[in-house]
C-alpha atoms as a PDB file:
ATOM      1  CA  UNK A   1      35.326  40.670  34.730  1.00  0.00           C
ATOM      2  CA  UNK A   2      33.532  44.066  35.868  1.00  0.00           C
ATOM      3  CA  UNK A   3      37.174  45.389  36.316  1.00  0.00           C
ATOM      4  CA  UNK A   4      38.154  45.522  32.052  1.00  0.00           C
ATOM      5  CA  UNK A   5      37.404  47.413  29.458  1.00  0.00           C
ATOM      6  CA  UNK A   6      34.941  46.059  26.743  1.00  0.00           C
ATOM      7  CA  UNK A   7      36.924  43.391  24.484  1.00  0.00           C
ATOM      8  CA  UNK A   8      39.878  43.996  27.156  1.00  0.00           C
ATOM      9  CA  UNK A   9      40.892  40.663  29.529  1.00  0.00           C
ATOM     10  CA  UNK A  10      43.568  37.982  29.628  1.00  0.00           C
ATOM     11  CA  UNK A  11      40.278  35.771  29.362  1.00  0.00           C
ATOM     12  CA  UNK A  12      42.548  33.495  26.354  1.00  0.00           C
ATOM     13  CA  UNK A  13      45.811  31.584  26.912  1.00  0.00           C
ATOM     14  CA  UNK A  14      47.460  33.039  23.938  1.00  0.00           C
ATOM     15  CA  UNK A  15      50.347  29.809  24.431  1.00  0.00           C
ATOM     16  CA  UNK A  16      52.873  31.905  22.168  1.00  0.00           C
ATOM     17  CA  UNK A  17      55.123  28.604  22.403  1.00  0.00           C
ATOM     18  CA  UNK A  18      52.828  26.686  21.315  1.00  0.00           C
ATOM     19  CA  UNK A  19      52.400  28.671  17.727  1.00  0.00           C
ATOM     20  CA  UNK A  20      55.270  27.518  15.281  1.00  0.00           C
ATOM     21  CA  UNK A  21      54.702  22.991  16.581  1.00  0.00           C
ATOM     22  CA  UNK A  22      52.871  21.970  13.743  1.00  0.00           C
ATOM     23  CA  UNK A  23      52.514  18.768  15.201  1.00  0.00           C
ATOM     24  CA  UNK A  24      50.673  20.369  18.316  1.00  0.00           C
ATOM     25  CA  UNK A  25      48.504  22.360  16.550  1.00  0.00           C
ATOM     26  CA  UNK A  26      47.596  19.458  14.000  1.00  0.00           C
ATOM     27  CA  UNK A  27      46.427  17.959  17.566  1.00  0.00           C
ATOM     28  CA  UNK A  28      44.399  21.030  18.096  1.00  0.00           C
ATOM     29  CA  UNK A  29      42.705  21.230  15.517  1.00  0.00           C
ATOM     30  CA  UNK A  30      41.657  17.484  15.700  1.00  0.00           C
ATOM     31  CA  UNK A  31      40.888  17.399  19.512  1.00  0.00           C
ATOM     32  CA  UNK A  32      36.981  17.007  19.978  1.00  0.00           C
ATOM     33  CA  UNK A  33      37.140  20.544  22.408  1.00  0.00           C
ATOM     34  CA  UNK A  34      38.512  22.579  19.520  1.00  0.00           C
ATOM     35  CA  UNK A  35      36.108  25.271  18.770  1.00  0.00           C
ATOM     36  CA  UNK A  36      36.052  27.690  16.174  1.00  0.00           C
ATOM     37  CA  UNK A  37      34.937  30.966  15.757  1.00  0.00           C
ATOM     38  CA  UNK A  38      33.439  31.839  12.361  1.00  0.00           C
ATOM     39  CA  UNK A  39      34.014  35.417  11.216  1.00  0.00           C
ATOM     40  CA  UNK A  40      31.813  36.593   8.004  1.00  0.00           C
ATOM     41  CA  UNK A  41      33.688  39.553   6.966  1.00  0.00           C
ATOM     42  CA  UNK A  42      33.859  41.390   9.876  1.00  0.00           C
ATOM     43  CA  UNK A  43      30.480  40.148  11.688  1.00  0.00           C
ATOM     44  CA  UNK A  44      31.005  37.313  14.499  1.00  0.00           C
ATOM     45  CA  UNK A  45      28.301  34.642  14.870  1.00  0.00           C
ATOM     46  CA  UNK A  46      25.986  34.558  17.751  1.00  0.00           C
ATOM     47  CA  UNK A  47      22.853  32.785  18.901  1.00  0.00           C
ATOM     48  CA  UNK A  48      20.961  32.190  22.000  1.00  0.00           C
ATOM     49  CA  UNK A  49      18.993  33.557  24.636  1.00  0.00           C
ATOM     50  CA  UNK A  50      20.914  35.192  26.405  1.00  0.00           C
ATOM     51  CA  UNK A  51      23.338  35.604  22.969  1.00  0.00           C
ATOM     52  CA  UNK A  52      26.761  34.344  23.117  1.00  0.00           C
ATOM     53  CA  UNK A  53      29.151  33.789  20.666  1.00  0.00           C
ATOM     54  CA  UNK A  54      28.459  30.804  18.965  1.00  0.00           C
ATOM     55  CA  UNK A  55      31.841  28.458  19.080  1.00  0.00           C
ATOM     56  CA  UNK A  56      31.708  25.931  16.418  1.00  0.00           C
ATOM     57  CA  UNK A  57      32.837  21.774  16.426  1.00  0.00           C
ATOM     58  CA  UNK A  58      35.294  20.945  13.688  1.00  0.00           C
ATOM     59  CA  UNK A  59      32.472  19.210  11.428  1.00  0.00           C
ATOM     60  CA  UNK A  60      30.557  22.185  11.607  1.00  0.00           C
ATOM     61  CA  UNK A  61      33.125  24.091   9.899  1.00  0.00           C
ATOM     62  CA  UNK A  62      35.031  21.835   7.666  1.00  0.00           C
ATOM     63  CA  UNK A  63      34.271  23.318   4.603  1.00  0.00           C
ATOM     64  CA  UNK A  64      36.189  26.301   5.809  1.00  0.00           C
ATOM     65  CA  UNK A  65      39.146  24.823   6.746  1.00  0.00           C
ATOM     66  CA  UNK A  66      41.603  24.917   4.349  1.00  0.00           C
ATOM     67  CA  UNK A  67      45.783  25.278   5.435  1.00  0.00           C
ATOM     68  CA  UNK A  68      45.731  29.375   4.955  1.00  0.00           C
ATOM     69  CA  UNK A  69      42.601  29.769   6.846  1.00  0.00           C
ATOM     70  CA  UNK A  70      43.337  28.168  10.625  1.00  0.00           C
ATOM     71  CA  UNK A  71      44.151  31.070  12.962  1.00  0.00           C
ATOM     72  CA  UNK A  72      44.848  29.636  16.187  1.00  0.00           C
ATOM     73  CA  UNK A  73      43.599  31.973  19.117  1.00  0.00           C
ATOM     74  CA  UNK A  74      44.979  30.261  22.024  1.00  0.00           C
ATOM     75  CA  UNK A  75      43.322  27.959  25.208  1.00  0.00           C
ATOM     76  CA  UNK A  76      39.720  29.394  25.471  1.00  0.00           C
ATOM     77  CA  UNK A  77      38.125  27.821  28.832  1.00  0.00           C
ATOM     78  CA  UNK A  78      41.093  25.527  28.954  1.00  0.00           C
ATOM     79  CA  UNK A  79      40.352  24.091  24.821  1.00  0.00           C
ATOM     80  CA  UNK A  80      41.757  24.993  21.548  1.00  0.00           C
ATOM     81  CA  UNK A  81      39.942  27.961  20.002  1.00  0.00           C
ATOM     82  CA  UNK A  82      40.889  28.966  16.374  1.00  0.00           C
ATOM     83  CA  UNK A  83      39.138  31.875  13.803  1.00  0.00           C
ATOM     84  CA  UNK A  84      38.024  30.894  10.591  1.00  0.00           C
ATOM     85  CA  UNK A  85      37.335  33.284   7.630  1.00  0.00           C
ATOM     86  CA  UNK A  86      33.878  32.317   6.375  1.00  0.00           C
ATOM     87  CA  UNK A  87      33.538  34.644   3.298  1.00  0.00           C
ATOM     88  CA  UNK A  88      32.308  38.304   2.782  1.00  0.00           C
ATOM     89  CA  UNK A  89      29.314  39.613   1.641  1.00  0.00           C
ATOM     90  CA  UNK A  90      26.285  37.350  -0.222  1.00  0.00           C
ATOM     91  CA  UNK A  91      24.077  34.979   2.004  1.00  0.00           C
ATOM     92  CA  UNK A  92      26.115  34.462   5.584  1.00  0.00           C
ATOM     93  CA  UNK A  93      26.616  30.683   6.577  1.00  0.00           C
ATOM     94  CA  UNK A  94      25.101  29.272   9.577  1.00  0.00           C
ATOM     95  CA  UNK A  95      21.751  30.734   9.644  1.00  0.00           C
ATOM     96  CA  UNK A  96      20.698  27.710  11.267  1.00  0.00           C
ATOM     97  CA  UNK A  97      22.637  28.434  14.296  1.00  0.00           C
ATOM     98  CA  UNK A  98      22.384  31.930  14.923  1.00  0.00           C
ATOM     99  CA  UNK A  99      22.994  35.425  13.334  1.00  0.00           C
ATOM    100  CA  UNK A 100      26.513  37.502  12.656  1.00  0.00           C
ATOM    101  CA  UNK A 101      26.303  40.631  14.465  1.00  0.00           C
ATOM    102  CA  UNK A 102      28.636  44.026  14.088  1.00  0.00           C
ATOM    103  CA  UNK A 103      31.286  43.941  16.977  1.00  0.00           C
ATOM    104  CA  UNK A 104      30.198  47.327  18.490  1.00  0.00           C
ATOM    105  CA  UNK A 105      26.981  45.506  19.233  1.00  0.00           C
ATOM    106  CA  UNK A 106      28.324  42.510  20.854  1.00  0.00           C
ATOM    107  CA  UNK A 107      30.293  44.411  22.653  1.00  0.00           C
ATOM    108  CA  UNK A 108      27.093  45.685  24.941  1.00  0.00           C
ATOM    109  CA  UNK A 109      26.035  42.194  25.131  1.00  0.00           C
ATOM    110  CA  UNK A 110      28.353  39.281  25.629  1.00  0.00           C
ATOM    111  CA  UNK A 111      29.870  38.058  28.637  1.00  0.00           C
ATOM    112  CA  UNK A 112      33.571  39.967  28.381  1.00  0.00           C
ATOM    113  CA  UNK A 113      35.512  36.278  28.294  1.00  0.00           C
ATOM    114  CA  UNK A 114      33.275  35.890  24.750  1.00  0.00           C
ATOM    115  CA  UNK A 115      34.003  39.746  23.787  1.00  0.00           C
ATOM    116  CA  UNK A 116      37.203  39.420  24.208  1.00  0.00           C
ATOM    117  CA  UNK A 117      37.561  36.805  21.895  1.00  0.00           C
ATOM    118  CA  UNK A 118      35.281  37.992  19.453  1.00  0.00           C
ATOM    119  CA  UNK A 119      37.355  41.242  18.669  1.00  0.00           C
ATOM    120  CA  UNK A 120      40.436  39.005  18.687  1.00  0.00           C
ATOM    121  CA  UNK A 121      39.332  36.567  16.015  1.00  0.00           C
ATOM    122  CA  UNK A 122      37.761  39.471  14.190  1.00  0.00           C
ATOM    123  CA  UNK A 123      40.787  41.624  14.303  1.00  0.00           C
ATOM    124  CA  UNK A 124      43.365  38.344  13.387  1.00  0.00           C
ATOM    125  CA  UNK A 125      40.941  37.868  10.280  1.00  0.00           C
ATOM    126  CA  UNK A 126      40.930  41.323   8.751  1.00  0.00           C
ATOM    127  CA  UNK A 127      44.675  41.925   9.403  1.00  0.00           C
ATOM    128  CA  UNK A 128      45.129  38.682   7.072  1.00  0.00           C
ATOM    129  CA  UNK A 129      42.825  39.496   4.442  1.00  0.00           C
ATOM    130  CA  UNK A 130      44.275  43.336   4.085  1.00  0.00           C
ATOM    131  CA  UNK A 131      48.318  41.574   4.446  1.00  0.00           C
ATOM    132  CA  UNK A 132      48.372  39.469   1.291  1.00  0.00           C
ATOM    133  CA  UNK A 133      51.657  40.542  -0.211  1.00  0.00           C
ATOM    134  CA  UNK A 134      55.025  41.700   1.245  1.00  0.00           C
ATOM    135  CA  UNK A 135      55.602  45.009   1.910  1.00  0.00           C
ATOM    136  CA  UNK A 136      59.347  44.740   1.350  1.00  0.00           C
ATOM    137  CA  UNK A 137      59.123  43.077  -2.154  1.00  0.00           C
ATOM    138  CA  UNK A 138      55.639  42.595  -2.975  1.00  0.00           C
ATOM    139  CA  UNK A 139      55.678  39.189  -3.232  1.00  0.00           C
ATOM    140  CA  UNK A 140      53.174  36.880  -1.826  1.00  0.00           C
ATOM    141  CA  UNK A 141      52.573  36.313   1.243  1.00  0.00           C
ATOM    142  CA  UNK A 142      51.150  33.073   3.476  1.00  0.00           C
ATOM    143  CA  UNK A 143      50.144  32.427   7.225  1.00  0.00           C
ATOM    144  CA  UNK A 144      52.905  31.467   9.557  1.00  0.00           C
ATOM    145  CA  UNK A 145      52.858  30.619  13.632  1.00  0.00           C
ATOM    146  CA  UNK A 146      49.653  29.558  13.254  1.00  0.00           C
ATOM    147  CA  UNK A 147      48.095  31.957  12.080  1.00  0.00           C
ATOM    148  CA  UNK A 148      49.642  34.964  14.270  1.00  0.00           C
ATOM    149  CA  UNK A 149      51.770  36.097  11.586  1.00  0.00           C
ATOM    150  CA  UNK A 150      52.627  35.682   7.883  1.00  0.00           C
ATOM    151  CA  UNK A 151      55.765  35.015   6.103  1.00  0.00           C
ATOM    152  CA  UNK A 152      56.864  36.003   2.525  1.00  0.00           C
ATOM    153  CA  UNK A 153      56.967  33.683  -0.129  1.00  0.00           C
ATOM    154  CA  UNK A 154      60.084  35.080  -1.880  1.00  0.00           C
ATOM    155  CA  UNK A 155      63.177  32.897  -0.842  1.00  0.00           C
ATOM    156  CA  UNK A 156      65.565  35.963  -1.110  1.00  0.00           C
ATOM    157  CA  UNK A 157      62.927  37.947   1.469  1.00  0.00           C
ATOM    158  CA  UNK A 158      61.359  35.531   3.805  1.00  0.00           C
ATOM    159  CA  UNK A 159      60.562  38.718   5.922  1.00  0.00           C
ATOM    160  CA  UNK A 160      57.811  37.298   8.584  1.00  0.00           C
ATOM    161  CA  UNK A 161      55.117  40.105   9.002  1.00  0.00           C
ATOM    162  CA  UNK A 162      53.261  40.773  12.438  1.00  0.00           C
ATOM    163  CA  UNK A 163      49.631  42.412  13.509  1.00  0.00           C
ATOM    164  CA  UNK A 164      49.881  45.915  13.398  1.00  0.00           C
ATOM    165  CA  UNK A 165      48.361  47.553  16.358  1.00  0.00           C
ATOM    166  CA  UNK A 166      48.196  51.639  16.162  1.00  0.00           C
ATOM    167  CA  UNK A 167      48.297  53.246  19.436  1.00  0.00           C
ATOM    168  CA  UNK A 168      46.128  55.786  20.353  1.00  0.00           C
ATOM    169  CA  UNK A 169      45.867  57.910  23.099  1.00  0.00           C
ATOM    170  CA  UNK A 170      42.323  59.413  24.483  1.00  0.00           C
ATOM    171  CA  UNK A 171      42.227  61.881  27.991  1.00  0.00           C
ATOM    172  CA  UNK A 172      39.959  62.951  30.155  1.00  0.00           C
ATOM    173  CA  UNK A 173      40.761  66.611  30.999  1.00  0.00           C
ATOM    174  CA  UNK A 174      39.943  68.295  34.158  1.00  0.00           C
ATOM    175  CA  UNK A 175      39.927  71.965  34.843  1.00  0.00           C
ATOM    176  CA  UNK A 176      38.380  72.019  38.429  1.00  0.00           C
ATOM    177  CA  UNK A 177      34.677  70.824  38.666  1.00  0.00           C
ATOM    178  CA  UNK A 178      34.785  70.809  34.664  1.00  0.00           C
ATOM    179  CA  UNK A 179      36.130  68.730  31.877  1.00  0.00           C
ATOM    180  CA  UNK A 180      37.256  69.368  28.400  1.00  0.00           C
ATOM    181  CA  UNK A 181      34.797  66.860  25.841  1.00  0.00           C
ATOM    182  CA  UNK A 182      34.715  68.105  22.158  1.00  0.00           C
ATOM    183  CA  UNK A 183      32.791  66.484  19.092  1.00  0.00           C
ATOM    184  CA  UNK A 184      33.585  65.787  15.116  1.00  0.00           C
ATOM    185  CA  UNK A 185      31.246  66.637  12.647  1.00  0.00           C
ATOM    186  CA  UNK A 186      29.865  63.433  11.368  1.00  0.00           C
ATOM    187  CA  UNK A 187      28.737  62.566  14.955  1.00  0.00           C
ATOM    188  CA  UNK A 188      25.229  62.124  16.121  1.00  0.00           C
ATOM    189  CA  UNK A 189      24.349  65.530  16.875  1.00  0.00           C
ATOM    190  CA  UNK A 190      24.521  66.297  20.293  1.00  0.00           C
ATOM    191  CA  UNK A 191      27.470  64.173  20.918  1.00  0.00           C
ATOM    192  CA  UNK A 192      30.319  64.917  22.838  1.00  0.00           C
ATOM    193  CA  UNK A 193      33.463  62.809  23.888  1.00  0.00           C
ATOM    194  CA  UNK A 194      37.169  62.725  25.383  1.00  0.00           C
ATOM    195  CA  UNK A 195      40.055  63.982  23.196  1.00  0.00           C
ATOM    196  CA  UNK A 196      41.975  61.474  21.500  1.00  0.00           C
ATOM    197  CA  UNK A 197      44.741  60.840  18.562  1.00  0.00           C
ATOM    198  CA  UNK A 198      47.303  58.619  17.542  1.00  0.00           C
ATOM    199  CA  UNK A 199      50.871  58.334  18.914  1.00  0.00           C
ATOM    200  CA  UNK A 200      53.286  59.782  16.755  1.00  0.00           C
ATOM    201  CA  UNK A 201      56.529  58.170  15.401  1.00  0.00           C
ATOM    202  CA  UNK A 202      59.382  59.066  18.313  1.00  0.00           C
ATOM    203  CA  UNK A 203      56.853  60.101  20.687  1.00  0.00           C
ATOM    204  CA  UNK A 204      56.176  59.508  24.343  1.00  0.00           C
ATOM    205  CA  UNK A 205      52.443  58.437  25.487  1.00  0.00           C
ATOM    206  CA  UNK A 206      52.442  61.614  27.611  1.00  0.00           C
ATOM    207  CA  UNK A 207      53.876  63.527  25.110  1.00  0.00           C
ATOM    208  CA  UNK A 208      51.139  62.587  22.972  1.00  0.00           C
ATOM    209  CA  UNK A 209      48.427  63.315  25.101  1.00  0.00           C
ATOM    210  CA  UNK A 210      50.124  66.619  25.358  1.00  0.00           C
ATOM    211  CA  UNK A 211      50.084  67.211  21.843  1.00  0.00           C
ATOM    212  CA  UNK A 212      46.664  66.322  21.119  1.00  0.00           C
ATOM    213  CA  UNK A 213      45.321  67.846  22.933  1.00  0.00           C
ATOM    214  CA  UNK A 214      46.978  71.489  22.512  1.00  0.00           C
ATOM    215  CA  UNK A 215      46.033  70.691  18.771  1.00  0.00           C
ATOM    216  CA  UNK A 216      42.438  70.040  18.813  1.00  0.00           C
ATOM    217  CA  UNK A 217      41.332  72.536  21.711  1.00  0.00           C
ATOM    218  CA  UNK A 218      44.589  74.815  22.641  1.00  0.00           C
ATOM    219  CA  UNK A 219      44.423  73.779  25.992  1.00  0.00           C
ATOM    220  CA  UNK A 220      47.843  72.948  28.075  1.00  0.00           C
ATOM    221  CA  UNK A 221      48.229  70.014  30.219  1.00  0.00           C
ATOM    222  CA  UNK A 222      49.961  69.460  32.996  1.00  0.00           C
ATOM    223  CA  UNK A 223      49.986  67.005  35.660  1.00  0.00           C
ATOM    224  CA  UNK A 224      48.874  63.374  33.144  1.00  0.00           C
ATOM    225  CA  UNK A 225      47.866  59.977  34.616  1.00  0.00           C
ATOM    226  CA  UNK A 226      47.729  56.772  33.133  1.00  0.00           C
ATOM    227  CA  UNK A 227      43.826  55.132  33.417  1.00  0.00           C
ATOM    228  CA  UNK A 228      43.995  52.226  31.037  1.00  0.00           C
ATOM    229  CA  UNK A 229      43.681  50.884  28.179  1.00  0.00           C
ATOM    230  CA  UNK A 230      40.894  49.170  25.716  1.00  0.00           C
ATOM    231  CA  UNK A 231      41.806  47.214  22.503  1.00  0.00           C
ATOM    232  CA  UNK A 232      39.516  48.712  19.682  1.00  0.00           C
ATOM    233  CA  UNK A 233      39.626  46.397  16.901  1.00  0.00           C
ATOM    234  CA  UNK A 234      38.068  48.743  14.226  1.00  0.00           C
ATOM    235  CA  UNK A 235      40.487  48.162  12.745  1.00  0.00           C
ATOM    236  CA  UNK A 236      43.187  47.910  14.741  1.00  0.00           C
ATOM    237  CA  UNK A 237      43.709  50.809  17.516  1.00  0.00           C
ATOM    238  CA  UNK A 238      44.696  50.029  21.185  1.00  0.00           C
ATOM    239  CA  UNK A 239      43.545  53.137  23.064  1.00  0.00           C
ATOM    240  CA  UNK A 240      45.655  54.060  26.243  1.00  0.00           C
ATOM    241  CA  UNK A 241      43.487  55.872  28.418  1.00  0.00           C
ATOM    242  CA  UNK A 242      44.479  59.122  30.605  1.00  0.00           C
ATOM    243  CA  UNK A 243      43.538  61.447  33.110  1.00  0.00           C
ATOM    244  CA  UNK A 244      44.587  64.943  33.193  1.00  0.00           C
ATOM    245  CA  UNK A 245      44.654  68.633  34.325  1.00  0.00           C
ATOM    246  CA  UNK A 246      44.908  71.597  32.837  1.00  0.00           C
ATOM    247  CA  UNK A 247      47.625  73.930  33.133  1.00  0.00           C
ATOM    248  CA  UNK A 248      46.617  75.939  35.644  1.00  0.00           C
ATOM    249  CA  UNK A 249      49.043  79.084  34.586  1.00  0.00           C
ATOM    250  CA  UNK A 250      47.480  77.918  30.634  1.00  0.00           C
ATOM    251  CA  UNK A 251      45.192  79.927  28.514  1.00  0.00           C
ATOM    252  CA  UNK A 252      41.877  78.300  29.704  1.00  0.00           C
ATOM    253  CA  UNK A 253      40.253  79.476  25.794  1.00  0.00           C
ATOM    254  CA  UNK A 254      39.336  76.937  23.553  1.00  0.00           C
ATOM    255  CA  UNK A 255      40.249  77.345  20.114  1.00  0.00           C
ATOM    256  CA  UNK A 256      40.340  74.329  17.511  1.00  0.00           C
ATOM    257  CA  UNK A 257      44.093  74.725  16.252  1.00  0.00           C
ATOM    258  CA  UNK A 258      44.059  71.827  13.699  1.00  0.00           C
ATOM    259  CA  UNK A 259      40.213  72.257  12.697  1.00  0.00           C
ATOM    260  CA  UNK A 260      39.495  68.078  13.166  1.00  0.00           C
ATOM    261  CA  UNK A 261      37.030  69.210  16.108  1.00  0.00           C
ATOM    262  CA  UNK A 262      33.739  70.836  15.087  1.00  0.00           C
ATOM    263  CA  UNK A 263      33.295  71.924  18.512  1.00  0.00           C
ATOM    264  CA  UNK A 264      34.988  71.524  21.743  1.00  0.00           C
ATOM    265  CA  UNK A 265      33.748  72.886  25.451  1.00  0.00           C
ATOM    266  CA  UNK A 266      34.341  72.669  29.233  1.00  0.00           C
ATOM    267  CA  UNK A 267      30.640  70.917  31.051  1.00  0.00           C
ATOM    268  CA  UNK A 268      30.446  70.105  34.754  1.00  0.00           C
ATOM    269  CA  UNK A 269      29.488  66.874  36.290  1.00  0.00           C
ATOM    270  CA  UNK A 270      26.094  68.820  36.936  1.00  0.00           C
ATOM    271  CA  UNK A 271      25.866  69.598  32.869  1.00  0.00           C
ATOM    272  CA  UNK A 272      26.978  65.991  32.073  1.00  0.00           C
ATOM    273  CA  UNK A 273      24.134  64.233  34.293  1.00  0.00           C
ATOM    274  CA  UNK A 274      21.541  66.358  32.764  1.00  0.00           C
ATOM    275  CA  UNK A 275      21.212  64.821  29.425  1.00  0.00           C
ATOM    276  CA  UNK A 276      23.500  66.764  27.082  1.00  0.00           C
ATOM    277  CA  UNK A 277      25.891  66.422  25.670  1.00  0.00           C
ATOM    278  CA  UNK A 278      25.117  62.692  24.467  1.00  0.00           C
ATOM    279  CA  UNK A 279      28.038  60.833  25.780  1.00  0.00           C
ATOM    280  CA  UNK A 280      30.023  58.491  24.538  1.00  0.00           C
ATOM    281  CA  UNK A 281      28.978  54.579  23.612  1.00  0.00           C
ATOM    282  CA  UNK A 282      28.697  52.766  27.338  1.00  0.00           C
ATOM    283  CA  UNK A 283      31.121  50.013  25.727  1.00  0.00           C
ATOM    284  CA  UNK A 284      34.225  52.669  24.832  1.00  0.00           C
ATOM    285  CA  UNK A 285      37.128  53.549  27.429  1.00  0.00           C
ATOM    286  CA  UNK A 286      36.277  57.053  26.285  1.00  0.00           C
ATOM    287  CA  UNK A 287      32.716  56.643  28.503  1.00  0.00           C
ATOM    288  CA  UNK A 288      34.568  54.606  31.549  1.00  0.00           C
ATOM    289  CA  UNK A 289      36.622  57.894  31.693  1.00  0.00           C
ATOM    290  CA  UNK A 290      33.530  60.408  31.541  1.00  0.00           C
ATOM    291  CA  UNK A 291      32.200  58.263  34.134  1.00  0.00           C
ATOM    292  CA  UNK A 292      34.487  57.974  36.040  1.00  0.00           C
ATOM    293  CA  UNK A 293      35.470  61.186  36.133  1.00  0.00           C
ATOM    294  CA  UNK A 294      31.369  62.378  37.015  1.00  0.00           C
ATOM    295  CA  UNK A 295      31.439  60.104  39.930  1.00  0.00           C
ATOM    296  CA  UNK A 296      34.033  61.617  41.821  1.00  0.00           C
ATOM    297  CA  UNK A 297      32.927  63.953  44.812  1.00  0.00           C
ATOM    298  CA  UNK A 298      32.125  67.261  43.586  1.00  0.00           C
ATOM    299  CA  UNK A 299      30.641  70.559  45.201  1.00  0.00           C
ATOM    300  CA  UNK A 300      27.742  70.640  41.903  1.00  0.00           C
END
């Protein structure tokens, strides 16, 4: 498990065949191993010492349980698992049980089988409450395939509507025995982190990183290398993580070109042990990179 990314891991039999047999998942959701993972707007529900994600019986969650609101997950640990919407904002449910945590937190805390699902029911839940009409005709919409996608209610559209997941790439740049971290205003001050942006429409991964990276610091790249990636449910990026080097026939000055840095600068692994800049959040890809990237051999 040490070997993925926070909220990363084929820890779930997704069983994509399985999606569109009502008759199967009518058996799911009655077998005594079903579990169910309550999301309260976009908080998961945990308990225990240590905490884990609390996974709920059927009775404990009937109320909930209506047609619309049975997102089936997949196999989790070999049983059905399905999210359930358990309303937003007031008094949360369940305080009997345990507490509904932020996802960012969990993410530093539970086992990465349980993170992993968290962020997937979480992510499954928001996408339907933000898809509830068609974006063809407007019409209404209604969950389909169990819950993995939706399908309009207008006869003359019918247009089934998937997930969207917005890809976004983030590099480390290295220049040497020093690497390229920048920071956006509304950070915590002292912060500093990898560059990063989203993929643009006709555009390469590369090509991207590229891009990005000339835009917010005015640094060329050259040689890039694919690192991996982390899905970041907030609300629905999937960052593709990179290594790369500058140009080394490049302008080496760093000028913000598109102004969404506040400031961007070149540390070495001796600068980056020493306590500034802050550094990213220990559960981003963005901080496996930095890490990574410190723990090579240097002459520092």
């Amino acid at each position: 498990m040490d070997n993925h990314n926070v909220f990363a891991g084929a820890f779930v039999d997704r069983s994509g065949e399985r999606r569109k047999d009502a008759d199967w998942l009518d058996e799911a959701l009655s077998d005594a191993g079903a579990r169910f993972v309550p999301v309260w707007g976009d908080h998961c529900l945990v308990g225990g010492d240590p905490l884990h994600l609390m996974l709920l019986e059927r009775h404990h969650i009937e109320n909930f349980l209506d047609e619309p609101n049975q997102i089936f997950l997949g196999l989790f640990r070999g049983k059905p698992a399905f999210a359930v919407a358990v309303g937003v904002g007031g008094r949360p449910p369940y305080t009997d049980l345990g507490e509904f945590q932020d996802l960012r937190y969990l993410g530093s805390v539970l086992p990465a089988d349980e993170a992993n699902l968290a962020a997937h029911a979480r992510g499954l839940v928001l996408w339907h409450a933000s898809q509830l009409f068609c974006g063809s005709c407007g019409s209404s919409a209604r969950p389909d395939a169990g819950g993995n996608s939706r399908r309009c209610l207008n006869p003359e559209c019918g247009r089934e509507i998937f997930p969207r997941v917005d890809p976004a790439v983030i590099v480390l740049v290295s220049n040497g025995d020093r690497c390229l971290l920048g920071r956006q205003g509304g950070w915590p001050e002292g912060r500093y982190s990898t560059i990063a942006g989203f993929v643009e429409t006709g555009e390469s991964l590369e090509d991207a990183v590229r891009r990005e990276v000339y835009e917010e610091t005015n640094i060329q790249v050259a040689a890039v290398r694919y690192h991996s990636s982390q899905p970041w449910p907030f609300p629905s990026s999937l960052m593709l993580g990179f290594v790369a080097e500058a140009d080394a026939s490049g302008d080496k000055e760093i000028r913000l070109n598109d102004g969404e840095l506040e400031d961007a600068r070149w540390f070495t692994r001796k600068e980056l042990r020493s306590g500034f800049p802050k550094l990213p959040f220990r559960i981003s890809i963005a901080r496996r990179l930095v890490d990574g990237w410190i723990n090579l051999e240097s002459s520092d």
